[in-house]
C-alpha atoms as a PDB file:
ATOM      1  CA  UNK A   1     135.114  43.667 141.195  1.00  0.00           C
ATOM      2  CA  UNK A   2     135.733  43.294 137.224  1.00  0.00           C
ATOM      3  CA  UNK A   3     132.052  43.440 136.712  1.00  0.00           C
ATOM      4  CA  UNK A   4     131.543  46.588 138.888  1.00  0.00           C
ATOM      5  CA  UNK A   5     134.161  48.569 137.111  1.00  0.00           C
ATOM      6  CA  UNK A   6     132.526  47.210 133.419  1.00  0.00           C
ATOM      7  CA  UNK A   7     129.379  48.859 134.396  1.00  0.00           C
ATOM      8  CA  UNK A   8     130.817  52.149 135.657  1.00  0.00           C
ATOM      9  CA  UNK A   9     132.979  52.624 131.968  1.00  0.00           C
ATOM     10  CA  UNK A  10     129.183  51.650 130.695  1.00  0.00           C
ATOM     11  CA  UNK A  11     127.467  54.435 132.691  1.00  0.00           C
ATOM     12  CA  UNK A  12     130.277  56.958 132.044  1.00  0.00           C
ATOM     13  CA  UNK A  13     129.887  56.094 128.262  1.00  0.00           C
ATOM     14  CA  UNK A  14     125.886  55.956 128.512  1.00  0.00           C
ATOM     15  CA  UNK A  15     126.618  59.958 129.788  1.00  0.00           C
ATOM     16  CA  UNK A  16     129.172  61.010 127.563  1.00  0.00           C
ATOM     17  CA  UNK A  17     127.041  59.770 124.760  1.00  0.00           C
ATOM     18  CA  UNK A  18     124.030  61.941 125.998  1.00  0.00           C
ATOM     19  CA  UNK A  19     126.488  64.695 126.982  1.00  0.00           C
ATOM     20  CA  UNK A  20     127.120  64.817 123.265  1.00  0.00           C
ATOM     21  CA  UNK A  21     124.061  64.725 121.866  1.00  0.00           C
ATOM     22  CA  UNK A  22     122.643  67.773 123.508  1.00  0.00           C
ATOM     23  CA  UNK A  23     125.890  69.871 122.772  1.00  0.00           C
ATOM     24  CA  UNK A  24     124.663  68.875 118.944  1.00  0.00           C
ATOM     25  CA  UNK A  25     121.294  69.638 119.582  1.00  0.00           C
ATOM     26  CA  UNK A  26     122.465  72.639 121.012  1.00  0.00           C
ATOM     27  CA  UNK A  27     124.323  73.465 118.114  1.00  0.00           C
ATOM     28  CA  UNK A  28     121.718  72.813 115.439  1.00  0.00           C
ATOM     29  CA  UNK A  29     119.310  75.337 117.000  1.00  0.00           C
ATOM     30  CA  UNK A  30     122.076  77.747 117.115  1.00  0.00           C
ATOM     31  CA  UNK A  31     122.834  77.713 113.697  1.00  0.00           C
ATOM     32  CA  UNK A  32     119.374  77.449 112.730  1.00  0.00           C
ATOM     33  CA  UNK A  33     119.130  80.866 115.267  1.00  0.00           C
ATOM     34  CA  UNK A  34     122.055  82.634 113.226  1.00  0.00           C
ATOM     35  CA  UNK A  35     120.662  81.762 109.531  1.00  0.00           C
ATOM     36  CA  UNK A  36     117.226  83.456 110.513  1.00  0.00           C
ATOM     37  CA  UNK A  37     119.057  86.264 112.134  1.00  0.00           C
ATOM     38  CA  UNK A  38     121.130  86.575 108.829  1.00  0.00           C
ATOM     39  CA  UNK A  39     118.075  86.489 106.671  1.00  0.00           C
ATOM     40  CA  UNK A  40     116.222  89.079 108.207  1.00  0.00           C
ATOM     41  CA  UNK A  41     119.790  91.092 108.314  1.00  0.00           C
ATOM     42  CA  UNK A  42     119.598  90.547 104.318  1.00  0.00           C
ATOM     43  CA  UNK A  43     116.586  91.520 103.852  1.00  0.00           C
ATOM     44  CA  UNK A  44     116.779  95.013 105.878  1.00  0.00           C
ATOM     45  CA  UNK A  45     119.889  96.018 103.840  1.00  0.00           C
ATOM     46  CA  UNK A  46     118.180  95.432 101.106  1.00  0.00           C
ATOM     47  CA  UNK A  47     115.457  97.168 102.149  1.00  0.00           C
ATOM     48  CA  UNK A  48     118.058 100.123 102.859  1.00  0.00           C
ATOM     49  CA  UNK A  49     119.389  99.957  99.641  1.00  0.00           C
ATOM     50  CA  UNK A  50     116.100 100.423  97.883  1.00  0.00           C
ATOM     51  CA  UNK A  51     115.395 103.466 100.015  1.00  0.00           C
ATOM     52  CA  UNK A  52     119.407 104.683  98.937  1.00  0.00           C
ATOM     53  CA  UNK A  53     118.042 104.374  95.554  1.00  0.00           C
ATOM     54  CA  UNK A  54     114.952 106.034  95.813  1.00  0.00           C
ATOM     55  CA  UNK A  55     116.933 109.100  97.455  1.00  0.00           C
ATOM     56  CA  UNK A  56     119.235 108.778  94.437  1.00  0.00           C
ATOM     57  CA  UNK A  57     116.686 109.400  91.811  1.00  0.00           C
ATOM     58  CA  UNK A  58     114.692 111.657  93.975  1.00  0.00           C
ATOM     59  CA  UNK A  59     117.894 114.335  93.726  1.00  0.00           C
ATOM     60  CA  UNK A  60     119.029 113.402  90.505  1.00  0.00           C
ATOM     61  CA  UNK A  61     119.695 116.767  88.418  1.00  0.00           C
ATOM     62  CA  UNK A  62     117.911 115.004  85.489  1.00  0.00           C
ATOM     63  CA  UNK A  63     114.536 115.220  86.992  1.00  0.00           C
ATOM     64  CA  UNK A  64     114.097 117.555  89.771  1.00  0.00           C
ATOM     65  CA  UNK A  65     112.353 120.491  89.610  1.00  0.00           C
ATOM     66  CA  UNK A  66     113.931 123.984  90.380  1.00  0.00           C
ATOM     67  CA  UNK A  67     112.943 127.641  90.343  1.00  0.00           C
ATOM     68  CA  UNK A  68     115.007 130.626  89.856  1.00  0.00           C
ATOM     69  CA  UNK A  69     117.939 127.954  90.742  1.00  0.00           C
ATOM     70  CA  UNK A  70     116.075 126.762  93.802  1.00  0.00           C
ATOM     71  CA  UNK A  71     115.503 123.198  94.217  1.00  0.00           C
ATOM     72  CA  UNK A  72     111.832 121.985  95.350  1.00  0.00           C
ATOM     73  CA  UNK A  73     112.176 119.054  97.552  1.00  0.00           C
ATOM     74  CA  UNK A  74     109.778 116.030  96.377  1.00  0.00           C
ATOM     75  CA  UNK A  75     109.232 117.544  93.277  1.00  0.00           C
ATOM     76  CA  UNK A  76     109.974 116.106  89.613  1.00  0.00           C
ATOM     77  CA  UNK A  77     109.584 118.149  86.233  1.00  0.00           C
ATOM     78  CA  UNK A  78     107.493 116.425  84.008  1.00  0.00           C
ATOM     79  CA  UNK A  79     109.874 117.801  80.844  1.00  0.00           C
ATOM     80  CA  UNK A  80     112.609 116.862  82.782  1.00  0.00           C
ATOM     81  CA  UNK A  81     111.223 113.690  82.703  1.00  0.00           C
ATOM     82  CA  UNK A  82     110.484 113.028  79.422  1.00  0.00           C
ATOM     83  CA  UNK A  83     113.676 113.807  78.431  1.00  0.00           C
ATOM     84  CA  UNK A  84     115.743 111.686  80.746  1.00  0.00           C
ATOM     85  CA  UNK A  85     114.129 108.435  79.495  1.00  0.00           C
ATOM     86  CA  UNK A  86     115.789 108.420  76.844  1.00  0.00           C
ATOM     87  CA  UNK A  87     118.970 109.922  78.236  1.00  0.00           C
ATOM     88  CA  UNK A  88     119.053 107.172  80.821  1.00  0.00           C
ATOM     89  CA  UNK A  89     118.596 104.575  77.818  1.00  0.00           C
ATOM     90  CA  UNK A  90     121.362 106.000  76.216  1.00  0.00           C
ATOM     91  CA  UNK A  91     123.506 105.980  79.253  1.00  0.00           C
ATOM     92  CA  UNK A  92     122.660 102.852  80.696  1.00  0.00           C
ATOM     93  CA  UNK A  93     125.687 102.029  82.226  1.00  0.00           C
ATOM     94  CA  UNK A  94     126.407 104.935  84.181  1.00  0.00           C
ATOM     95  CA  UNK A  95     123.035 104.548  85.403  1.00  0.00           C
ATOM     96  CA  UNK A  96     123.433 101.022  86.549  1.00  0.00           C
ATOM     97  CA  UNK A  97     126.243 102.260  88.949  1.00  0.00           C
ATOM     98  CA  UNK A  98     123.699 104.475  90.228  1.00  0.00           C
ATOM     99  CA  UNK A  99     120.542 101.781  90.421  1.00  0.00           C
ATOM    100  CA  UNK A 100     121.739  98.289  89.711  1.00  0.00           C
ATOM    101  CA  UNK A 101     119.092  95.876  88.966  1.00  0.00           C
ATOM    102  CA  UNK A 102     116.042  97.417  89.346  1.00  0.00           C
ATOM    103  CA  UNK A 103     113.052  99.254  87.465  1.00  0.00           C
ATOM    104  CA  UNK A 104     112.188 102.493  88.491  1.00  0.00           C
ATOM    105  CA  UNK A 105     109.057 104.981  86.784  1.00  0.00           C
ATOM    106  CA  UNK A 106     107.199 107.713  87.425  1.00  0.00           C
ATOM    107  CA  UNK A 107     102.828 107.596  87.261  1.00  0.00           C
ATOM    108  CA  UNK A 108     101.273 110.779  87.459  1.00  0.00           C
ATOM    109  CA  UNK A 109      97.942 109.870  89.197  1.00  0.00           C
ATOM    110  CA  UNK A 110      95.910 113.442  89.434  1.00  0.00           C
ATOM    111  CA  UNK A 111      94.965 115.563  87.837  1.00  0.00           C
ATOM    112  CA  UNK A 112      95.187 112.645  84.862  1.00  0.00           C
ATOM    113  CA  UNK A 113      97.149 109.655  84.374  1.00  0.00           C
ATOM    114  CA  UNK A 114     100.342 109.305  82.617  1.00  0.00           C
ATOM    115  CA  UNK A 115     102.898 106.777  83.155  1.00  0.00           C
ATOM    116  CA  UNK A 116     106.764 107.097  82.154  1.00  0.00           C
ATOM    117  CA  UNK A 117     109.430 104.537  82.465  1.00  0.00           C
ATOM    118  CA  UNK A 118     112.995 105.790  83.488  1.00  0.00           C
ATOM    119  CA  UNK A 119     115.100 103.099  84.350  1.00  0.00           C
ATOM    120  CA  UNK A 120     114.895  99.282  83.530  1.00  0.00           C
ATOM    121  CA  UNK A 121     116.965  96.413  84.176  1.00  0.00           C
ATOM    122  CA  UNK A 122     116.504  93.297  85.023  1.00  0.00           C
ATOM    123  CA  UNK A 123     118.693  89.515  85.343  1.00  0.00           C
ATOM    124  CA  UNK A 124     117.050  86.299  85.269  1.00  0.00           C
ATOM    125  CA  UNK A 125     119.158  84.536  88.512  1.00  0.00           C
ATOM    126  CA  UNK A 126     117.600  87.406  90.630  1.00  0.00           C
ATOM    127  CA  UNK A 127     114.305  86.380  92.901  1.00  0.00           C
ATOM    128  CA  UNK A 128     113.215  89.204  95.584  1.00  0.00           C
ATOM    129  CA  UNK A 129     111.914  92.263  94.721  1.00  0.00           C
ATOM    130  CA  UNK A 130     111.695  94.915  96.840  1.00  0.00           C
ATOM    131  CA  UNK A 131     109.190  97.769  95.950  1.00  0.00           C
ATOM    132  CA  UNK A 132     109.251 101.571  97.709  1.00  0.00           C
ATOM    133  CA  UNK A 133     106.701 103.805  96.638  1.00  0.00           C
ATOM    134  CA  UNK A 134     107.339 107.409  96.897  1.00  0.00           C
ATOM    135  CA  UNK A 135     104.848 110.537  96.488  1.00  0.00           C
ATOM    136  CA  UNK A 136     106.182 113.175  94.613  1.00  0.00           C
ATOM    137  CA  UNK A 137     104.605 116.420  93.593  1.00  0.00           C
ATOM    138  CA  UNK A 138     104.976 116.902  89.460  1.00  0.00           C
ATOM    139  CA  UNK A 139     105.303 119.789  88.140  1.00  0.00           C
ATOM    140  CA  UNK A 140     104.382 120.936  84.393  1.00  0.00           C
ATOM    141  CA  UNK A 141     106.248 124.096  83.616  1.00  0.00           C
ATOM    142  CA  UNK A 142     104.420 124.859  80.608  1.00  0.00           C
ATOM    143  CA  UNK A 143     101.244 125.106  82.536  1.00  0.00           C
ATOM    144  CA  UNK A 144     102.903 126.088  85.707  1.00  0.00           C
ATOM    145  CA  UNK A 145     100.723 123.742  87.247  1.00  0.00           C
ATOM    146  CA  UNK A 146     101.363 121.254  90.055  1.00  0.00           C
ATOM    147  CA  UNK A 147     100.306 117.629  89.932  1.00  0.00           C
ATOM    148  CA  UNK A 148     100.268 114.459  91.828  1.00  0.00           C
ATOM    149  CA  UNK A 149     102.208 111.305  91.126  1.00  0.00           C
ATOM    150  CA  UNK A 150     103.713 107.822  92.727  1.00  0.00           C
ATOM    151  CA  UNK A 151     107.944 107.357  92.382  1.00  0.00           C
ATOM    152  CA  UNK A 152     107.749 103.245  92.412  1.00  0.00           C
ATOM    153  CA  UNK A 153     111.359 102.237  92.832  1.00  0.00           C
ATOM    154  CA  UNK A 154     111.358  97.873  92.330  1.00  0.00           C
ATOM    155  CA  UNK A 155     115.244  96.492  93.524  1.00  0.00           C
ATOM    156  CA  UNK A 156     116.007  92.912  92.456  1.00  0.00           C
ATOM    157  CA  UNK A 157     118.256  90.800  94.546  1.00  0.00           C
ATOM    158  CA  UNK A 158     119.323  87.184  95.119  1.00  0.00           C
END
């Protein structure tokens, strides 16, 4: 009778112990599920906020083009342009509110190439970078003439 009951506590153990280890198996690949969702869930709101930012400088005042008071959509004055480089310089910190960490410039690709830098900062503890590209019409109001160009916005991020 004593041995009988031994080897019943032995089996009950033997299942509780296997019982056990598949709730923590179980819980590993949970966890392991959850950390890639939160990844991904990282990486699309950062994706978001490079897009934020590209809408940002896409309607800031400094750069847009506008007619008789009339604001062309996708459009950036060259001028404009050259001009807020070195306003955004000076202002860097109101423009870091705007953009955070990120470097964002305009290259004119027809009808010849030109390349301007608007807004640059960077930190050394940040790793992905996120690039949007955005076509943009640019427009030289001294020639009244339309061109093509490429609004490359890069975001940093941890």
């Amino acid at each position: 009778m004593n041995r009988k009951s031994q080897i019943q506590i032995g089996e009950t153990i033997a299942v509780l112990f296997v019982f056990f280890i598949l709730i923590v198996v179980g819980l590993i690949f949970y966890a392991r599920v959850i950390k890639g969702n939160i990844e991904i869930e990282g990486e699309e709101s950062s994706q978001l906020r490079s897009v934020g930012i590209a809408q940002r400088v896409m309607f800031l005042p400094e750069v847009q083009c506008s007619e008789d008071n009339n604001i062309i959509d996708n459009c950036i004055d060259t001028l404009k342009l050259e001009s807020a480089q070195s306003l955004m310089r000076e202002n860097e910190v109101y423009y870091y509110d705007l953009f955070e960490f990120g470097n964002i410039s305009v290259a004119q690709i027809y009808p010849n190439e030109v390349k301007w830098s608007l807004y640059l900062r960077k930190a050394d503890n940040l790793r992905n970078k996120i690039v949007t590209n955005v076509p943009v019409s640019l427009y030289n109001p001294v020639t009244r003439r339309h061109g093509f160009g490429v609004l490359t916005i890069e975001t940093f991020s941890k």
